[in-house]
N, C-alpha and C. Protein backbone atom coordinates (compact mmCIF):
# COMPACT_ATOMS: atom_id res chain seq x y z
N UNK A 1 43.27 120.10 141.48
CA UNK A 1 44.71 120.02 141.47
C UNK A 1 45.12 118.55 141.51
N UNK A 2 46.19 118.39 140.36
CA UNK A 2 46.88 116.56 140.49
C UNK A 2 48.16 116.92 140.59
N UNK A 3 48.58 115.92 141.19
CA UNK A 3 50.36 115.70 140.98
C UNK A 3 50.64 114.50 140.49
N UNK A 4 51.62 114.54 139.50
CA UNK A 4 52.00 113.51 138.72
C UNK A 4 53.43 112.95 139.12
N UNK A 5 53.90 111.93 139.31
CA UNK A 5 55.17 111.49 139.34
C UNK A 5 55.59 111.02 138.29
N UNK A 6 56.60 111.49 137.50
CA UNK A 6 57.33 110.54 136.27
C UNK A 6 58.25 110.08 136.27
N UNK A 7 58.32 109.49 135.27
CA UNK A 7 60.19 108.75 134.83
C UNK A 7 60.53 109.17 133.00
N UNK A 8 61.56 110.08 132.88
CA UNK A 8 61.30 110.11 131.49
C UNK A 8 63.03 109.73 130.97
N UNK A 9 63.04 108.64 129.86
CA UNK A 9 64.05 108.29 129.59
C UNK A 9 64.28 108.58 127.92
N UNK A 10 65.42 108.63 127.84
CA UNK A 10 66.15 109.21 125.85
C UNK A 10 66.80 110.10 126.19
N UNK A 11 66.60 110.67 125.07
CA UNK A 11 67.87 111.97 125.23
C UNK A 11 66.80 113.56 126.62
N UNK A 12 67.30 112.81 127.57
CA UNK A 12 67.12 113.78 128.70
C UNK A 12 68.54 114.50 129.57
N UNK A 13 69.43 113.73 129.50
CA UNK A 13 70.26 114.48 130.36
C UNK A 13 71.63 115.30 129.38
N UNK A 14 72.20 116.23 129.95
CA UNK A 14 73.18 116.83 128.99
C UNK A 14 72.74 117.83 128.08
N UNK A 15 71.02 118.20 128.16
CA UNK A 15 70.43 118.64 127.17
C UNK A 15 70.00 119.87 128.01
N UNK A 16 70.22 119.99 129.08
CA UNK A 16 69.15 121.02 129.64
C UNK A 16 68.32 120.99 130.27
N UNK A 17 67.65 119.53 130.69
CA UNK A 17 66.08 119.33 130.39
C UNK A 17 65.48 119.90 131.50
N UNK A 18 66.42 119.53 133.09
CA UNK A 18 65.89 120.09 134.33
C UNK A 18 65.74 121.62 134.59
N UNK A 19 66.36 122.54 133.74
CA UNK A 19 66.32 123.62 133.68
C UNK A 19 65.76 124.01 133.06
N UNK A 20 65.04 123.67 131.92
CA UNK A 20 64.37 124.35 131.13
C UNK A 20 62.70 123.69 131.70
N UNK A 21 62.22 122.29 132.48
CA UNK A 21 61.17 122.11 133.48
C UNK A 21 61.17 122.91 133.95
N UNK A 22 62.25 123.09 134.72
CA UNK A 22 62.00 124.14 136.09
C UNK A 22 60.99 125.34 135.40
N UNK A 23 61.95 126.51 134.43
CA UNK A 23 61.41 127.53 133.52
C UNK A 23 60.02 126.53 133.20
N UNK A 24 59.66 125.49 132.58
CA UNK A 24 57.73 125.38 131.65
C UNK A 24 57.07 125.60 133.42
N UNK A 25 57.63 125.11 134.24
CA UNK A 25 56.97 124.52 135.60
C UNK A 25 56.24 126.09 136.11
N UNK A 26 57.12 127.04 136.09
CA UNK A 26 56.86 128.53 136.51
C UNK A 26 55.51 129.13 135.14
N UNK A 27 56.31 129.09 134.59
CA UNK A 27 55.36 129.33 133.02
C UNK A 27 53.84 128.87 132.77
N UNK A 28 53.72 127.59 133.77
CA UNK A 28 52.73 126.95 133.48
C UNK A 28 51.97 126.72 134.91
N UNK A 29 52.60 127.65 136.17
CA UNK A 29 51.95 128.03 137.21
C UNK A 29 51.71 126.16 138.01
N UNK A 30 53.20 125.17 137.74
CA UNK A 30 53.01 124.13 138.75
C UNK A 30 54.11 123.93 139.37
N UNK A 31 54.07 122.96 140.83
CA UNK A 31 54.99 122.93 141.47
C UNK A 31 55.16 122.24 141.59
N UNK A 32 56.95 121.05 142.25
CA UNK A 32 57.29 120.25 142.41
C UNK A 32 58.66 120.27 142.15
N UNK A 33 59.38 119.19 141.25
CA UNK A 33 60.85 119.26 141.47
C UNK A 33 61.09 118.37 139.76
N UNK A 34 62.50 118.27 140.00
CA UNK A 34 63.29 117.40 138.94
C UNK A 34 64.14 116.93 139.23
N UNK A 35 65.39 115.66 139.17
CA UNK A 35 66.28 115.44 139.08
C UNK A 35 66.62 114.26 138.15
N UNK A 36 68.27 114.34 138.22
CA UNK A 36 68.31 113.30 136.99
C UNK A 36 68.71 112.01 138.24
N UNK A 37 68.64 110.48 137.13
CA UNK A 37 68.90 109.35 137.97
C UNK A 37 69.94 108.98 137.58
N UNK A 38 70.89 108.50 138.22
CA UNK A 38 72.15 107.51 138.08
C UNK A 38 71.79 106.31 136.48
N UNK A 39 70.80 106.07 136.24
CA UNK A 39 70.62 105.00 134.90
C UNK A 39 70.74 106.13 134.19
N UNK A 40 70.46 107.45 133.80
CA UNK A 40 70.41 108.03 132.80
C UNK A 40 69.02 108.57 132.29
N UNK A 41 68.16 108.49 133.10
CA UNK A 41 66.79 108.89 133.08
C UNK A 41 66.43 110.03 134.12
N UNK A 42 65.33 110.54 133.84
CA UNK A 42 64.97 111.98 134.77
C UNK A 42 63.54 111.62 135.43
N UNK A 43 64.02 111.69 136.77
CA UNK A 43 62.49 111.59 137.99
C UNK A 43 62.24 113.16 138.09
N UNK A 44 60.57 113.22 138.07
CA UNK A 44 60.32 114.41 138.44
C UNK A 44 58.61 114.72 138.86
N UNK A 45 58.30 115.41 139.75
CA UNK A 45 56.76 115.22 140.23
C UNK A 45 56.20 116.79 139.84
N UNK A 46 55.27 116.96 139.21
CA UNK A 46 54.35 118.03 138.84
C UNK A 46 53.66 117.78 139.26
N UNK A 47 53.14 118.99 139.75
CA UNK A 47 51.58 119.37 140.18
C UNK A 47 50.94 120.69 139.93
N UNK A 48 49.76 120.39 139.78
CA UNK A 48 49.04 121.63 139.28
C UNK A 48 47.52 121.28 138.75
N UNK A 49 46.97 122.08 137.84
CA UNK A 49 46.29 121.67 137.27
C UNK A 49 46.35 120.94 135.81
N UNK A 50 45.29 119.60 135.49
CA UNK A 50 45.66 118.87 134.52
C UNK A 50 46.15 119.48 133.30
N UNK A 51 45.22 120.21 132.95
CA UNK A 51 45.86 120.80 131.60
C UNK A 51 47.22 122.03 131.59
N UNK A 52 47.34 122.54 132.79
CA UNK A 52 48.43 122.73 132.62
C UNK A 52 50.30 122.15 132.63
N UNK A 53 50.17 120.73 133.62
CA UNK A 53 51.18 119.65 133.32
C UNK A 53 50.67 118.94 132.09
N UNK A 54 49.45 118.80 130.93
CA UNK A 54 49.86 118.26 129.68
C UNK A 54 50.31 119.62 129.19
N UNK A 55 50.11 120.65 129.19
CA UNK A 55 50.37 121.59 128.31
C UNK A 55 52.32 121.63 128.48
N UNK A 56 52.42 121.74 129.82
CA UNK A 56 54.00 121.79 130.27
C UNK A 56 54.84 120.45 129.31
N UNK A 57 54.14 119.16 129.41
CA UNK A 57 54.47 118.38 128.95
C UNK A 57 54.97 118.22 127.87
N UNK A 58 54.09 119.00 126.67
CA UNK A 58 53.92 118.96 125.37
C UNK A 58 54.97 119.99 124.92
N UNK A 59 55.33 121.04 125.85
CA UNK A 59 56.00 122.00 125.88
C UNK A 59 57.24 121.61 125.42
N UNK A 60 57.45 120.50 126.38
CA UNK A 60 59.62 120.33 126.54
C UNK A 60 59.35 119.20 125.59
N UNK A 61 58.26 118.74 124.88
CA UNK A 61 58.31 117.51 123.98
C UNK A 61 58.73 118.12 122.53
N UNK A 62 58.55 119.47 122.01
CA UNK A 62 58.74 120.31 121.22
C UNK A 62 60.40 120.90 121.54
N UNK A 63 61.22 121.06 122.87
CA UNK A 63 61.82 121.51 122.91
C UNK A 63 62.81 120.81 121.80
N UNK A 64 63.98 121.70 120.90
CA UNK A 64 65.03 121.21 120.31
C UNK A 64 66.07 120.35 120.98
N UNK A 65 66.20 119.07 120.94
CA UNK A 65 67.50 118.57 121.40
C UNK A 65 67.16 117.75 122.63
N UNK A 66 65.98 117.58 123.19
CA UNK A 66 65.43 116.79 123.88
C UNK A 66 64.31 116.09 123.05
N UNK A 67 64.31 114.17 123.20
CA UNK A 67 63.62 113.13 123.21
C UNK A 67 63.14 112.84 124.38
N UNK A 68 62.31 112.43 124.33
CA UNK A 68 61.81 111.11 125.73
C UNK A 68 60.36 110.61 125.67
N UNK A 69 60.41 109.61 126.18
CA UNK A 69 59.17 108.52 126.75
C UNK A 69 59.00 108.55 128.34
N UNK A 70 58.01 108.60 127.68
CA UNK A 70 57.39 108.84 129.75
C UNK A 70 57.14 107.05 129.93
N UNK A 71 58.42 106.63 131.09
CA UNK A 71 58.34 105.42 131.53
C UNK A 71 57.53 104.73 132.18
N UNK A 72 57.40 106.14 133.31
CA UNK A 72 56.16 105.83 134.42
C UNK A 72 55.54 106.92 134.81
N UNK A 73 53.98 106.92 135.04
CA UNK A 73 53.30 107.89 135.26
C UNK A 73 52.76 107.47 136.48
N UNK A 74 52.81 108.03 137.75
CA UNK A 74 51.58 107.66 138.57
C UNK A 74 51.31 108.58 139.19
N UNK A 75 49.69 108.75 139.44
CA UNK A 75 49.40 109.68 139.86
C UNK A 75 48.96 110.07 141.46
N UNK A 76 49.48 110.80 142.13
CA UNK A 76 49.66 110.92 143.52
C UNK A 76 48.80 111.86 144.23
N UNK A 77 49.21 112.12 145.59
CA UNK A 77 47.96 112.59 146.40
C UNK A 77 48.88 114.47 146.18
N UNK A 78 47.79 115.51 145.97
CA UNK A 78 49.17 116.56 145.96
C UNK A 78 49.63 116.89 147.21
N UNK A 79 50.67 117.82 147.54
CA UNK A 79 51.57 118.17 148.35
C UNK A 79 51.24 119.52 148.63
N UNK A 80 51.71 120.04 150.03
CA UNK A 80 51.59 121.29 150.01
C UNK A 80 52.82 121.96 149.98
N UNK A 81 53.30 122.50 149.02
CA UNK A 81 54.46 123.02 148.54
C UNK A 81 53.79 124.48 147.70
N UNK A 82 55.45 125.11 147.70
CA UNK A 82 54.71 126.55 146.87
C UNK A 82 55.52 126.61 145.29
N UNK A 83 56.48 126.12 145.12
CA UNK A 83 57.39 126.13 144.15
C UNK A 83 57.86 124.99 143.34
N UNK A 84 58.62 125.04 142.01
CA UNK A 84 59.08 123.50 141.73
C UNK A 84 61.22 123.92 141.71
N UNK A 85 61.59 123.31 141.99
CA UNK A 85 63.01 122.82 142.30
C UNK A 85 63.82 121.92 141.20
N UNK A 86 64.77 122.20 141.23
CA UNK A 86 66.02 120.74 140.81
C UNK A 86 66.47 120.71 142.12
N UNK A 87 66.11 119.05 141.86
CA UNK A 87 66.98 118.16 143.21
C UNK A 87 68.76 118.09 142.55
């Protein structure tokens, strides 16, 4: 199990994006959260197993009407949590 922390900036907010994470996050059996930032970019920490946060990843990268670049990736110690959230 990893947890990832990101930063993903473009067309992320206004689009859906934290809601439709939340939905890949369940789908793809990981937990953690989302929210958007005051600059206009989206923080958000996954965890799970690797191939299932690239698979989640690749997921909302396909979604219609959402862009983005992953700003920052780092990878963290995981958490004991049971679910993923919007902050």
């Amino acid at each position: 199990m990893v947890r990832w922390h990101l930063i993903l900036s473009g067309r992320v907010q206004g689009v859906g994006l934290r809601f439709r994470t939340k939905m890949a996050a369940q789908q793809f059996h990981l937990t953690g959260w989302v929210h958007n930032l005051d600059d206009g970019d989206v923080e958000l920490e996954l965890q799970g197993e690797q191939d299932n946060i690239d698979r989640c990843l690749l997921y909302l990268r396909r979604l219609p009407g959402i862009q983005f670049s992953i700003l920052q990736a780092e990878e963290m110690e995981p958490a004991d949590e049971r679910r993923f959230h919007i902050m």
